[in-house]
PDB file of N, CA and C in Angstrom:
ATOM      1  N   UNK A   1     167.135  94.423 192.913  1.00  0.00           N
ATOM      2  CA  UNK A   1     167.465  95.610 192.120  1.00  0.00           C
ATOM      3  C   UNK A   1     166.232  96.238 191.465  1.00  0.00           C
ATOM      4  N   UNK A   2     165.325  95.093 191.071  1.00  0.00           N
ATOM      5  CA  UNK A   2     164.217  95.917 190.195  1.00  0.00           C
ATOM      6  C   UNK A   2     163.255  96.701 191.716  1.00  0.00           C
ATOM      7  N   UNK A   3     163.076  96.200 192.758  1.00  0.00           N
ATOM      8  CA  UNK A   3     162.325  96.779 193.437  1.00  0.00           C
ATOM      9  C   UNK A   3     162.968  98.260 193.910  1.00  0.00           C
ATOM     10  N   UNK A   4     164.445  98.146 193.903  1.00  0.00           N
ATOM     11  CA  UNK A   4     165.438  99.084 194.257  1.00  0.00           C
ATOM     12  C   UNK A   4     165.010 100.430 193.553  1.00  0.00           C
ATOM     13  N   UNK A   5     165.222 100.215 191.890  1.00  0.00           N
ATOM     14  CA  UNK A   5     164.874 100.786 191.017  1.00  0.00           C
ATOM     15  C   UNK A   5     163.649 101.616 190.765  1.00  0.00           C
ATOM     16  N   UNK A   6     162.493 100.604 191.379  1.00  0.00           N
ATOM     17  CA  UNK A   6     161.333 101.110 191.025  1.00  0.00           C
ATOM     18  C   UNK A   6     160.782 102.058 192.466  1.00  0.00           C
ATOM     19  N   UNK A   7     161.441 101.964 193.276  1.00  0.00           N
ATOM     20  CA  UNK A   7     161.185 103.052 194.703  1.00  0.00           C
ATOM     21  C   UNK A   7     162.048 104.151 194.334  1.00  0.00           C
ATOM     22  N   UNK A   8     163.059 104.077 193.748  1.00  0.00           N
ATOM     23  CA  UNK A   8     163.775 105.406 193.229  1.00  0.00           C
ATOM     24  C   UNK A   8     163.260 106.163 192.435  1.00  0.00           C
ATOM     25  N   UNK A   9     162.411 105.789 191.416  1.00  0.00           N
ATOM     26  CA  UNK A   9     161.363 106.339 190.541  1.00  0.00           C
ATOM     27  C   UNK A   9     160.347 106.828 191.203  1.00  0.00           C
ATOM     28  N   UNK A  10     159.536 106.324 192.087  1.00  0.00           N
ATOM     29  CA  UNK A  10     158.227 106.663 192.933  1.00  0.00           C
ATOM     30  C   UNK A  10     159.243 108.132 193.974  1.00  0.00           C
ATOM     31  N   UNK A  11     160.521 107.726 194.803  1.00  0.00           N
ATOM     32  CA  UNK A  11     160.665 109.223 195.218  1.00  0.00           C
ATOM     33  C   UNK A  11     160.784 110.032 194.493  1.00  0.00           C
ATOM     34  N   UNK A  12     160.941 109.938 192.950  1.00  0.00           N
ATOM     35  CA  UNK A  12     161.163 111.456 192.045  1.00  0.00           C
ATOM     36  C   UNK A  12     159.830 111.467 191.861  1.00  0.00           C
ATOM     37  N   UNK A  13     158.657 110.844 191.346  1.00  0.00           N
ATOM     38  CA  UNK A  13     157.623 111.334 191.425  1.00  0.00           C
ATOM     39  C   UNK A  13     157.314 112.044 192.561  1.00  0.00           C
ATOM     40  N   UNK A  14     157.370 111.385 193.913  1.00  0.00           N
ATOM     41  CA  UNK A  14     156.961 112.064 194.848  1.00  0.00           C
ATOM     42  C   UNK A  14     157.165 113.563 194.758  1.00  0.00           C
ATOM     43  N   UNK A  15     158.396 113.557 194.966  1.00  0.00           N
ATOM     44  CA  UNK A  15     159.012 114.825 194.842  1.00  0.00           C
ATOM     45  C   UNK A  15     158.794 116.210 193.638  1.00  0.00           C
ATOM     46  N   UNK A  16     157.967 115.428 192.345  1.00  0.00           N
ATOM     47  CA  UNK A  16     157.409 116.276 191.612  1.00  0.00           C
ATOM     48  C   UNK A  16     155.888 116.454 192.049  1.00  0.00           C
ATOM     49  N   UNK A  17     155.170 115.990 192.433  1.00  0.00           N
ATOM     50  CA  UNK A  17     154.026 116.091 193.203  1.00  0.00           C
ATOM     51  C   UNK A  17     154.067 117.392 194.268  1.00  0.00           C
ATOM     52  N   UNK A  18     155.180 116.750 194.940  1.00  0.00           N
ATOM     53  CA  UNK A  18     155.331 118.106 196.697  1.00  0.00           C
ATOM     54  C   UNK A  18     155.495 119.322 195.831  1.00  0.00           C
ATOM     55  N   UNK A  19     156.470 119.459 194.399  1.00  0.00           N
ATOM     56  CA  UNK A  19     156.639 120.476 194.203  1.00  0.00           C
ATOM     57  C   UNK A  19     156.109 121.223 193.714  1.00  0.00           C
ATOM     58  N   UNK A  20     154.868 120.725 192.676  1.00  0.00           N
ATOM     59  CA  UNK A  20     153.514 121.076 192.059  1.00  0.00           C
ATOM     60  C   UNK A  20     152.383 121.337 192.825  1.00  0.00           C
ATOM     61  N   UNK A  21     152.259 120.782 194.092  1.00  0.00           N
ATOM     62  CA  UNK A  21     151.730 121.562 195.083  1.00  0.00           C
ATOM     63  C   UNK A  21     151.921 122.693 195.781  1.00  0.00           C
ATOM     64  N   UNK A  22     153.672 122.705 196.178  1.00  0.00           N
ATOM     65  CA  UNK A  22     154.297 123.888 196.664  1.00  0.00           C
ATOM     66  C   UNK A  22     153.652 124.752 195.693  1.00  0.00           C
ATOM     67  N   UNK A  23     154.224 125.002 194.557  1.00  0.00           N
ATOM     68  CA  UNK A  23     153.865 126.185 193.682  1.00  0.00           C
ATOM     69  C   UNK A  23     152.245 126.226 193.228  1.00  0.00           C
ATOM     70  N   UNK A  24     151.797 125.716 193.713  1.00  0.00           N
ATOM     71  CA  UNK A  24     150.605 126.212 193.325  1.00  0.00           C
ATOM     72  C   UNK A  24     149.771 127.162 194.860  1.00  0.00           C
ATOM     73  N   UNK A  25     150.007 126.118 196.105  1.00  0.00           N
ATOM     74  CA  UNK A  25     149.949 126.758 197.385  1.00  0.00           C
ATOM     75  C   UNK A  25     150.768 128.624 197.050  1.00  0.00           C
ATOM     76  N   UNK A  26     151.811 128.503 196.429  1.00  0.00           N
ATOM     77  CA  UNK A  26     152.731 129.814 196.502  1.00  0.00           C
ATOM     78  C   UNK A  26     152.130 130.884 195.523  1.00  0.00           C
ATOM     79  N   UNK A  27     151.460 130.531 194.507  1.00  0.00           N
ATOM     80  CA  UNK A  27     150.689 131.176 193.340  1.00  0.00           C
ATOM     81  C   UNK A  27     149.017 131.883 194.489  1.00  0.00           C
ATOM     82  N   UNK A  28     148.820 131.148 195.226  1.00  0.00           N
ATOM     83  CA  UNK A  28     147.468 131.480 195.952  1.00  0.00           C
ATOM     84  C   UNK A  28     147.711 132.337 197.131  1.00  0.00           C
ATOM     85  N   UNK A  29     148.746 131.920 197.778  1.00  0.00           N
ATOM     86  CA  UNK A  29     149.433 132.405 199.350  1.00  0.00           C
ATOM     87  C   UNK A  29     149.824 133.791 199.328  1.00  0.00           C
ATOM     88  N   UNK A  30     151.050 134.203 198.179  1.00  0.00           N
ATOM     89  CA  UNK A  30     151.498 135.177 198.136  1.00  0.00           C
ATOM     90  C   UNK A  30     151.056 136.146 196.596  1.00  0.00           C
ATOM     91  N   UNK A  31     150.588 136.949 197.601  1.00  0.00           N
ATOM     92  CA  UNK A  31     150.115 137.871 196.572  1.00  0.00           C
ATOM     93  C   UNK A  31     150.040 139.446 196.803  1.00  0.00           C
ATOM     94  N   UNK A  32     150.789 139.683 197.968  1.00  0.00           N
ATOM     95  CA  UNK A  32     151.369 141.322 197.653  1.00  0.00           C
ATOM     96  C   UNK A  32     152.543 141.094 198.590  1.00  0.00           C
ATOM     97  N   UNK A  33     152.727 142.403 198.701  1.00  0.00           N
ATOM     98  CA  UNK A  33     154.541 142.672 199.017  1.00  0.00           C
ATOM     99  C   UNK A  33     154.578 142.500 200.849  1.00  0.00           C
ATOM    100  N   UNK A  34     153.466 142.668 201.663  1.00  0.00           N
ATOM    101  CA  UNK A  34     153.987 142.114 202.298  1.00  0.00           C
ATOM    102  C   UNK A  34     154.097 140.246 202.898  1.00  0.00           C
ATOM    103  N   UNK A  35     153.444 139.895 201.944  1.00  0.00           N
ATOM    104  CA  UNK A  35     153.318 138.157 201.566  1.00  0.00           C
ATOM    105  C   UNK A  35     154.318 137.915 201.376  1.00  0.00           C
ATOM    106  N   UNK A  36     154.920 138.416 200.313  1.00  0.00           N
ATOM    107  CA  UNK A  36     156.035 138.109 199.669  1.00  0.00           C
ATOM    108  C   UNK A  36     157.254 138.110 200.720  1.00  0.00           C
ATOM    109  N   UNK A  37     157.591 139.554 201.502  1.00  0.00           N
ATOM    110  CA  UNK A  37     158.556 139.686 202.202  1.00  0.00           C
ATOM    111  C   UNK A  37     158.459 138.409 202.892  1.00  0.00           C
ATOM    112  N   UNK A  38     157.101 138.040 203.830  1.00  0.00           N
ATOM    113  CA  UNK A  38     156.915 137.193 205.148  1.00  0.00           C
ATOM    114  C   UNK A  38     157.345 135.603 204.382  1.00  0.00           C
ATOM    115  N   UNK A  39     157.284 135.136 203.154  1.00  0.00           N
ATOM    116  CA  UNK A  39     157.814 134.092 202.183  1.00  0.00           C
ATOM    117  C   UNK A  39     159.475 134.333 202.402  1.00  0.00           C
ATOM    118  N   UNK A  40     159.747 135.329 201.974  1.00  0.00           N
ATOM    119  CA  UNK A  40     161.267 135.382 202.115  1.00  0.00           C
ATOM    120  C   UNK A  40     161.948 134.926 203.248  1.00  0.00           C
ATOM    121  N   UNK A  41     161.164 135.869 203.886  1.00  0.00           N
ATOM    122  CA  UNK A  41     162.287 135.647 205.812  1.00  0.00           C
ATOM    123  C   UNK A  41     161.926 134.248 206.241  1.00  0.00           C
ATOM    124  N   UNK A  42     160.826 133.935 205.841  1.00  0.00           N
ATOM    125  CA  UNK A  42     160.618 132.473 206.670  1.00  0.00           C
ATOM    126  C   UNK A  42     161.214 131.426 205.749  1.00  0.00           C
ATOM    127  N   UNK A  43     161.500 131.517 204.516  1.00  0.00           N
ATOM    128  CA  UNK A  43     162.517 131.159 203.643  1.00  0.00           C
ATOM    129  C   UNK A  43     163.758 130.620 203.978  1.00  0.00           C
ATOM    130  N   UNK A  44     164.235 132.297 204.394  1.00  0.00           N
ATOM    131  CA  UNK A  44     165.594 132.224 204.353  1.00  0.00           C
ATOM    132  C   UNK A  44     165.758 131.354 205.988  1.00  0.00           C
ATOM    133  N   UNK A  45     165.108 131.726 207.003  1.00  0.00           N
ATOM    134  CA  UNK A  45     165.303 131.343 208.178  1.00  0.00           C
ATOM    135  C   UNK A  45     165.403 129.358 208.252  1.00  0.00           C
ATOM    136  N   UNK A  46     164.271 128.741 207.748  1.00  0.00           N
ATOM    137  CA  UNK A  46     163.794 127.830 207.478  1.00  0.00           C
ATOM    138  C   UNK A  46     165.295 127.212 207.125  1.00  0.00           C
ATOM    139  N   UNK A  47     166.174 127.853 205.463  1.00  0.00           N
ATOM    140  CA  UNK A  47     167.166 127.106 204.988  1.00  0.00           C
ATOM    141  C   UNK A  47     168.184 127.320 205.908  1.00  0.00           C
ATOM    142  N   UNK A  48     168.407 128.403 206.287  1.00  0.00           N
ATOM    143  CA  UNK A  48     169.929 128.817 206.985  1.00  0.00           C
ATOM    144  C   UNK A  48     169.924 128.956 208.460  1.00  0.00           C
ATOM    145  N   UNK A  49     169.124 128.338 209.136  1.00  0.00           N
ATOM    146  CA  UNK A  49     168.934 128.110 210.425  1.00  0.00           C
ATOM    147  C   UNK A  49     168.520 126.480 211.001  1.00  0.00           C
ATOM    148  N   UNK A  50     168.322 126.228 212.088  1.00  0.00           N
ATOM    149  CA  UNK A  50     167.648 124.957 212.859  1.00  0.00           C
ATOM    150  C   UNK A  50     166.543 125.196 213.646  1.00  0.00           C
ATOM    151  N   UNK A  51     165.984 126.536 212.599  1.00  0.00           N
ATOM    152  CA  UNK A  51     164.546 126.731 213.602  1.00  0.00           C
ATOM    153  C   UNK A  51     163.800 125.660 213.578  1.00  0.00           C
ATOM    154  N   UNK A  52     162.806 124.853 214.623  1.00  0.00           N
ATOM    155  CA  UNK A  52     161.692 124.390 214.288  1.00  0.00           C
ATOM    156  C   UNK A  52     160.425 124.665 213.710  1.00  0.00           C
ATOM    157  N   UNK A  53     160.422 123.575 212.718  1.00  0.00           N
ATOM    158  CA  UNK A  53     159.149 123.991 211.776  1.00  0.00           C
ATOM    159  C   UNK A  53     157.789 124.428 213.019  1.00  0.00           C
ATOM    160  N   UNK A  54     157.321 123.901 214.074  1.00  0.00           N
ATOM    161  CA  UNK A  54     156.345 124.409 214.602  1.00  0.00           C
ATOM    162  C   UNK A  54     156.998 126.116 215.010  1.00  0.00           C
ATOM    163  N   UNK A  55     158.012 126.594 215.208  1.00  0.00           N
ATOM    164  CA  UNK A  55     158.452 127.844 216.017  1.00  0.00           C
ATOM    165  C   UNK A  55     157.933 128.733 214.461  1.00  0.00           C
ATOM    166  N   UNK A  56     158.810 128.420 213.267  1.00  0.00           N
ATOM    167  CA  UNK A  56     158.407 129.067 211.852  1.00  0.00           C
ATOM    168  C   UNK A  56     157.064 129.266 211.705  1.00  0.00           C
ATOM    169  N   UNK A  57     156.089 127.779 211.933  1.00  0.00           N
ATOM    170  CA  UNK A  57     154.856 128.472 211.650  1.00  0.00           C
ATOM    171  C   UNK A  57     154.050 129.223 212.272  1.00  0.00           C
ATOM    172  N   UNK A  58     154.155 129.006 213.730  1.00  0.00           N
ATOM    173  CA  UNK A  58     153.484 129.558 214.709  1.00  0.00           C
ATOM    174  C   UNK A  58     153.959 131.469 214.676  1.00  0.00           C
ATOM    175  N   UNK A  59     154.962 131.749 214.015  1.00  0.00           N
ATOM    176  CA  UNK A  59     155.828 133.078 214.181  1.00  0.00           C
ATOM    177  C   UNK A  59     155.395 133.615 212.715  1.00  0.00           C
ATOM    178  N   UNK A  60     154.873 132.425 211.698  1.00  0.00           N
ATOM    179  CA  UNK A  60     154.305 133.497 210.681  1.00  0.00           C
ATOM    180  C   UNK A  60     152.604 133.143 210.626  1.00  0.00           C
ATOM    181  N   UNK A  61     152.176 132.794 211.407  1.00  0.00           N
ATOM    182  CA  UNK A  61     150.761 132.872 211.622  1.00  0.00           C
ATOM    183  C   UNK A  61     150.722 133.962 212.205  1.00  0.00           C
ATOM    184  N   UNK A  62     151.675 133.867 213.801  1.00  0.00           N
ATOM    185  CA  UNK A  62     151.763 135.768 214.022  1.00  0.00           C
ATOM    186  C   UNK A  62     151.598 137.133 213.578  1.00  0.00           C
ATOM    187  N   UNK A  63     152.967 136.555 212.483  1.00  0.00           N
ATOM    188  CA  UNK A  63     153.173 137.734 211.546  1.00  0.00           C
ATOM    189  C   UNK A  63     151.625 138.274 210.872  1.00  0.00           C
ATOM    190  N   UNK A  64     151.251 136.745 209.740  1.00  0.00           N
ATOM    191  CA  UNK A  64     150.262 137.194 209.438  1.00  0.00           C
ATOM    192  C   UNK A  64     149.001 137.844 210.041  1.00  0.00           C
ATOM    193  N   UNK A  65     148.939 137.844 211.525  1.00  0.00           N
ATOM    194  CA  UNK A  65     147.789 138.767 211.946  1.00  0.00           C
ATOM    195  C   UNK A  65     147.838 139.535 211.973  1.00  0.00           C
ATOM    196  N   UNK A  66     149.110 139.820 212.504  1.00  0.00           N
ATOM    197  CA  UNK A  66     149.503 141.385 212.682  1.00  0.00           C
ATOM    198  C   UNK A  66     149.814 141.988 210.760  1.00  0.00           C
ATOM    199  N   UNK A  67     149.809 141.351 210.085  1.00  0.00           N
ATOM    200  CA  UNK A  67     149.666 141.743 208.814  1.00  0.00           C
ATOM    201  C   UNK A  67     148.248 142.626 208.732  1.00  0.00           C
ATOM    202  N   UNK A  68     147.316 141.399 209.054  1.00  0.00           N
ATOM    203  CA  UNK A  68     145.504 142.000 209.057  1.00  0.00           C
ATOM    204  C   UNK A  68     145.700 143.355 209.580  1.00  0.00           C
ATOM    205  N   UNK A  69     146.241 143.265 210.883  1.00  0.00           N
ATOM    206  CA  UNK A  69     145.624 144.156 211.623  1.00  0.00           C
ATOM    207  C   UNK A  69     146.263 145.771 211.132  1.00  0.00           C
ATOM    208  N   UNK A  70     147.464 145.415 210.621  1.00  0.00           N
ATOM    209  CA  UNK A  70     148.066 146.602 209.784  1.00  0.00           C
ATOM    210  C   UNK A  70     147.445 147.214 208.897  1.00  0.00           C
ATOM    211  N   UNK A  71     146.957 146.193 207.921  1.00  0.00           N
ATOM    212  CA  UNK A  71     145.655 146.653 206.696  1.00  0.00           C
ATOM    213  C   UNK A  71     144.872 146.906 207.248  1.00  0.00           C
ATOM    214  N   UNK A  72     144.314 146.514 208.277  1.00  0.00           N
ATOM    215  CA  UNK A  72     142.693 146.970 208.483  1.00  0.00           C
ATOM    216  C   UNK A  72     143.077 148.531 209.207  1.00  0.00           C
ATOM    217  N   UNK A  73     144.242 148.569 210.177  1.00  0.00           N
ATOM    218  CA  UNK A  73     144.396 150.048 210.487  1.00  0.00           C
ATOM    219  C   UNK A  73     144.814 151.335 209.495  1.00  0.00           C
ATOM    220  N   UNK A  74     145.066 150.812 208.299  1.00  0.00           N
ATOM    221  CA  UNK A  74     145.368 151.799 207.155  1.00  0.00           C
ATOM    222  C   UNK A  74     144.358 151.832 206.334  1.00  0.00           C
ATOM    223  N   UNK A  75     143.857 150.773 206.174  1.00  0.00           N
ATOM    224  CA  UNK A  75     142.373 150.661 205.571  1.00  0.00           C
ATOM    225  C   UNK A  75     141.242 151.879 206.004  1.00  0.00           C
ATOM    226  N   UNK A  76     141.183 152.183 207.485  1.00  0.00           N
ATOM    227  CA  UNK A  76     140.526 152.380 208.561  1.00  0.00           C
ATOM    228  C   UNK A  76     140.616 154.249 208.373  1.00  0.00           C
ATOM    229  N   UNK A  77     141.977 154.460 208.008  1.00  0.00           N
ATOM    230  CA  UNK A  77     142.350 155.404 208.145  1.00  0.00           C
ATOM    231  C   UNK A  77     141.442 156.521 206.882  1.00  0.00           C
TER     232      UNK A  77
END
């Protein structure tokens, strides 16, 4: 029981760790509106779907280029 106990404690730490990282990764990552949107959809997809995590990231690494390449063509302009 005590070892029981004391691994139940270490996953809530864990789990405050992942989440103090999450938000700090999310404080650096997203920082205008279309960040934000590309956070959302891969969000929502992520919870309410069975996409695979490699298909999610590989589709917002995408996104994000074609993000660049949007700014740099309005930039440009």
């Amino acid at each position: 029981p005590a070892v029981k106990n004391a691994l139940a404690g270490l996953r809530a730490c864990v789990c405050v760790l992942i989440l103090d990282s999450v938000l700090r990764l999310f404080k650096n990552a997203v920082t205008d509106g279309y960040k934000i949107a590309l956070f959302v959809i891969i969000f929502l997809v992520a919870v309410f779907t069975d996409v695979s995590t490699v298909i999610l990231v590989i589709g917002a690494g995408a996104a994000g280029f074609l993000i660049c390449l949007i700014k740099k063509k309005a930039g440009a302009k």
